[in-house]
Protein backbone atom coordinates (compact mmCIF):
# COMPACT_ATOMS: atom_id res chain seq x y z
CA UNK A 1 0.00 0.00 0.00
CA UNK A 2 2.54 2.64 1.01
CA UNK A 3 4.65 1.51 -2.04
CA UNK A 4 1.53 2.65 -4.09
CA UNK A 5 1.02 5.64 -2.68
CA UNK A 6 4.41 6.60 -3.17
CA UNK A 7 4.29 5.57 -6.87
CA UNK A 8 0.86 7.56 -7.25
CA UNK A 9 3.41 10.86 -5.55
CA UNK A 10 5.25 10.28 -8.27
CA UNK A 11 3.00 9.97 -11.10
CA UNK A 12 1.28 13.00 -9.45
CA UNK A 13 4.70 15.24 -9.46
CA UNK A 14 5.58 14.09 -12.83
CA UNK A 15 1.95 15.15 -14.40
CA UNK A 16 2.25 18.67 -12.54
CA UNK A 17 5.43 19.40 -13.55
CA UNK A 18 5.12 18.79 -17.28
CA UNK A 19 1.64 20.74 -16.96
CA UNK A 20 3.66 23.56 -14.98
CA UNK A 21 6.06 23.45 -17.71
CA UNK A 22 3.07 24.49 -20.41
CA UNK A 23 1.77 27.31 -18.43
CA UNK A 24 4.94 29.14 -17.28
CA UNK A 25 6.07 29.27 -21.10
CA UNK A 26 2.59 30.61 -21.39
CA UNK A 27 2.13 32.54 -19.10
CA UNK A 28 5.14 33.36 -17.60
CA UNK A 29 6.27 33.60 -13.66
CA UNK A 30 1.87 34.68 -12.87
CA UNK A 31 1.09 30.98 -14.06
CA UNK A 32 -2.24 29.79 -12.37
CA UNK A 33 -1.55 27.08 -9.62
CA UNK A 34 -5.29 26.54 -9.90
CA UNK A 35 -5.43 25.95 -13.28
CA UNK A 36 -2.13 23.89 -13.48
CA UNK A 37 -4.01 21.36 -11.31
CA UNK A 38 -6.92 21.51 -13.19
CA UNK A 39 -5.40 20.65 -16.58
CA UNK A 40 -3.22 18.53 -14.61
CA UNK A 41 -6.18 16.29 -12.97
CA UNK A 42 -5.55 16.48 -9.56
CA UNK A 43 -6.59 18.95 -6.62
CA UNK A 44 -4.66 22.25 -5.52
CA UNK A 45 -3.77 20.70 -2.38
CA UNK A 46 -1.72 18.48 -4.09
CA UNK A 47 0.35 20.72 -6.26
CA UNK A 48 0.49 23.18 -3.47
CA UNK A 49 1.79 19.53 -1.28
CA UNK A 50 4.32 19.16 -4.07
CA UNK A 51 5.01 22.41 -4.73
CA UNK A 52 4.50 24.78 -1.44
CA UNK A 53 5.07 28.09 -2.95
CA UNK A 54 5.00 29.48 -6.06
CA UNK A 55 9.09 29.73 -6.32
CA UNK A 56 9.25 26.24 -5.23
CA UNK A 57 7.50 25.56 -8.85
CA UNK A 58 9.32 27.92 -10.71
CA UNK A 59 12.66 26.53 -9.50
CA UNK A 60 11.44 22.82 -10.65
CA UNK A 61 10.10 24.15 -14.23
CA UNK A 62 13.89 25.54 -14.35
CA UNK A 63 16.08 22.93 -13.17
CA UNK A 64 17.11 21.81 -16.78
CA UNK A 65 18.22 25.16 -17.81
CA UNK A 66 20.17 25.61 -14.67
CA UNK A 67 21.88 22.57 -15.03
CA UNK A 68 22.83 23.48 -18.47
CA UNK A 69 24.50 26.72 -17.38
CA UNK A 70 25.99 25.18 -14.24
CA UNK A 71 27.42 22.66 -17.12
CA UNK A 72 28.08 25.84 -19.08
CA UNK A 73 30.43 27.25 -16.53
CA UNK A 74 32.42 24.78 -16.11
CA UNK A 75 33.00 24.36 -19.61
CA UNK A 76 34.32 28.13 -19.68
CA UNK A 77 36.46 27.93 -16.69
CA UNK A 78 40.29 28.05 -17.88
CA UNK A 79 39.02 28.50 -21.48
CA UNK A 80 40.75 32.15 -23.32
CA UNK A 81 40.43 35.38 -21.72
CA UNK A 82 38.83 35.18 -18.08
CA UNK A 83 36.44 38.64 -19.01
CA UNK A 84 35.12 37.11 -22.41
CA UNK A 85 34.25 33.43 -20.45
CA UNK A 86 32.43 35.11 -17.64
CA UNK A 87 30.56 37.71 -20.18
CA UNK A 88 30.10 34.96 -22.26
CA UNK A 89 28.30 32.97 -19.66
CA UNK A 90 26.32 35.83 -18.45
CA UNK A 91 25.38 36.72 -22.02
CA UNK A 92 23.92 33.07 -21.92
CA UNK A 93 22.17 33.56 -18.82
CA UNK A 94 20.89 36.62 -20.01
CA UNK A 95 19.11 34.32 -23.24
CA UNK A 96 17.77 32.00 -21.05
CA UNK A 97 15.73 33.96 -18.85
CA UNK A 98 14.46 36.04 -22.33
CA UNK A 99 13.30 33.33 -23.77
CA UNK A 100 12.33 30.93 -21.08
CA UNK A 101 9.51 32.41 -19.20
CA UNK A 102 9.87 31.74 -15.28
CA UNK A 103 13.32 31.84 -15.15
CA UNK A 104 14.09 35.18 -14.19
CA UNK A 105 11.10 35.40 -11.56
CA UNK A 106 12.93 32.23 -9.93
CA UNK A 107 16.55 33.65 -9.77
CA UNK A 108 14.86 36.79 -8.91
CA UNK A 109 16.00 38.05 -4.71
CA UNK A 110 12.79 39.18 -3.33
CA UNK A 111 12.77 36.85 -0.12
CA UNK A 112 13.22 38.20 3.16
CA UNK A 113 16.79 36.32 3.53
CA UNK A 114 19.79 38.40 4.80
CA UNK A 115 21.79 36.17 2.20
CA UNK A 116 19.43 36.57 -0.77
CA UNK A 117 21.65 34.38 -3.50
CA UNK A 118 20.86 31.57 -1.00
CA UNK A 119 17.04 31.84 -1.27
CA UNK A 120 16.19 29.38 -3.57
CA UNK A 121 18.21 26.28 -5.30
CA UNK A 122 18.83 27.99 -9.10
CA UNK A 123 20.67 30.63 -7.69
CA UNK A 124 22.45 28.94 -5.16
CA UNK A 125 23.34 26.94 -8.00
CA UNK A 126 24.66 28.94 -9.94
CA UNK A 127 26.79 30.80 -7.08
CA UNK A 128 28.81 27.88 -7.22
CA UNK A 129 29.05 27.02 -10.56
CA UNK A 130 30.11 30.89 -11.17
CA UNK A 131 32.81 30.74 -8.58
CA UNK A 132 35.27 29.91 -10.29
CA UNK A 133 34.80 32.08 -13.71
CA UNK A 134 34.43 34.73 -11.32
CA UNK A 135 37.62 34.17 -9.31
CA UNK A 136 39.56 34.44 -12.36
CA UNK A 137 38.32 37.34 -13.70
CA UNK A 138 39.19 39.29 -10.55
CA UNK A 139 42.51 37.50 -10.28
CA UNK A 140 43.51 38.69 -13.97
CA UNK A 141 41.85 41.97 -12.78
CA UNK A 142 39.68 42.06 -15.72
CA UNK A 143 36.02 42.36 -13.11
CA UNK A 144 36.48 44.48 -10.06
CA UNK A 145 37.33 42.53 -6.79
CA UNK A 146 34.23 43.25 -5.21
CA UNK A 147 31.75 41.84 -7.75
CA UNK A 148 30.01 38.86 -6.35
CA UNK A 149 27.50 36.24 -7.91
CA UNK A 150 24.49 38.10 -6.73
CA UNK A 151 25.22 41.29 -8.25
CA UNK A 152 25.67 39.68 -11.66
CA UNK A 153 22.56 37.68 -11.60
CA UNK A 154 20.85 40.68 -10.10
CA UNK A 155 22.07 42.59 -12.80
CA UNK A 156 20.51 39.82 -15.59
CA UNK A 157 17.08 39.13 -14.33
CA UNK A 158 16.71 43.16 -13.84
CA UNK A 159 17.58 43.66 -17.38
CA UNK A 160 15.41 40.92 -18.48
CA UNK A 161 12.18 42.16 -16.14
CA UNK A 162 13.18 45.45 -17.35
CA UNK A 163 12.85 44.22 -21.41
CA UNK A 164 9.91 41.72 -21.11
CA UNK A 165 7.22 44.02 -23.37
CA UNK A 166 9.33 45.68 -25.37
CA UNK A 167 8.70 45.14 -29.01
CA UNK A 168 11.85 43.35 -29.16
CA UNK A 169 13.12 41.90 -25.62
CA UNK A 170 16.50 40.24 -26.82
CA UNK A 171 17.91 43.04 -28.59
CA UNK A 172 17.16 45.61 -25.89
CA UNK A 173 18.38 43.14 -23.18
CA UNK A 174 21.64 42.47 -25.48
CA UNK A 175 21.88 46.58 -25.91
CA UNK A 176 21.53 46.98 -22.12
CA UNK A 177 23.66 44.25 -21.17
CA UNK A 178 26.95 45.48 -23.46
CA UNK A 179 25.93 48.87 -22.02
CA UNK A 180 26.15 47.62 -18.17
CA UNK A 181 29.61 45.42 -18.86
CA UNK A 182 31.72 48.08 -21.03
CA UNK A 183 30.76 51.32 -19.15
CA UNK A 184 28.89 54.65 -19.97
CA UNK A 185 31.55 56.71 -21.09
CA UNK A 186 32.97 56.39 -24.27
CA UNK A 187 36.47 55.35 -23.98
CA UNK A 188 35.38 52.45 -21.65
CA UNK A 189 33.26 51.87 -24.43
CA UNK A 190 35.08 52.45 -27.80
CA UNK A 191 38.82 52.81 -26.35
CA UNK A 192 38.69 56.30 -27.60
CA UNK A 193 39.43 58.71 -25.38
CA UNK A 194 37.19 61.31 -23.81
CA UNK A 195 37.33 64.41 -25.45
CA UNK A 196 38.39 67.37 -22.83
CA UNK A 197 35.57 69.60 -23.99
CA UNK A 198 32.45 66.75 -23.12
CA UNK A 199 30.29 67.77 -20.97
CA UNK A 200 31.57 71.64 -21.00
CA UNK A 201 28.77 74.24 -21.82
């Protein structure tokens, strides 16, 4: 009996989280838990058993994709120049949560946590895969030495939350995200230098 129980649990998950799946690339992070259990065939108490919050759910739609970039960074580690890996990785990140749904609500840090990049499993998981990238970076003194994990996924799911309706999300994220890494002046930008008249009336 308990054995069948246990194999109904996981029938149960398995059906929720492919239904969850549907409705978050529909409908984004605001996703009905109602009607995911509807669709799904079974009652709200049991998604809400399986899945107690709504980030809980978001962080199982997303485990794939995290895995992938956890893979991701350590494919990058020790690979060419320690800025283009990590930019590299974040410009991937950055694609992910524009055109997977979800994903940026459940990396988002809006828990009450004093430690916010340890409120939820993605971006924990990611913290460590990043580590190392990271480390190098600010070893070769190519990333400041006070960056940390948080700030850069901070940094992606605001640009992403930030983009969502505009006419054309990916290229405005991509704009905003080479304007946040290289700088707002323009010899951070271009290598040019500044000319000594900018700014002067």
């Amino acid at each position: 009996m308990a054995e069948r129980l246990r194999s109904d649990a996981r029938r149960n998950y398995t059906r929720i989280l492919a239904v969850a799946e549907e409705e978050v690339a529909a409908h984004g992070a605001a996703a009905s838990l109602e009607q995911i259990a509807r669709t799904a065939g079974v009652g709200s108490a049991t998604v809400r058993r399986h899945f107690p919050t709504r980030r809980a759910l978001l962080e199982a739609v997303s485990r794939k994709r995290i895995d992938a970039l956890c893979a991701r960074a350590q494919e990058l580690t020790g690979i060419g120049d320690s800025r283009d890996a990590l930019l590299t990785w974040l410009s991937e990140i950055l694609a992910y949560c524009i055109s997977a749904r979800g994903l940026a609500a459940a990396l988002s840090y809006d828990g009450p946590e004093t430690d916010p990049v340890h409120e939820n499993a993605c971006s924990a998981a990611l913290e460590e895969a990043a580590v190392p990238l990271l480390y190098r970076a600010v070893h070769d003194g190519a990333v400041a030495p006070d960056t940390t994990v948080a700030d850069m996924i901070t940094l992606i799911v605001g640009i992403t939350m930030a983009t969502e309706h505009h006419p054309t999300p990916a290229a405005q994220a991509d704009r905003l995200f080479h304007l946040a890494t290289t700088g707002l002046s323009p010899q951070s930008r271009t290598g040019d230098p500044l000319p000594a008249e900018a700014g002067s009336g």
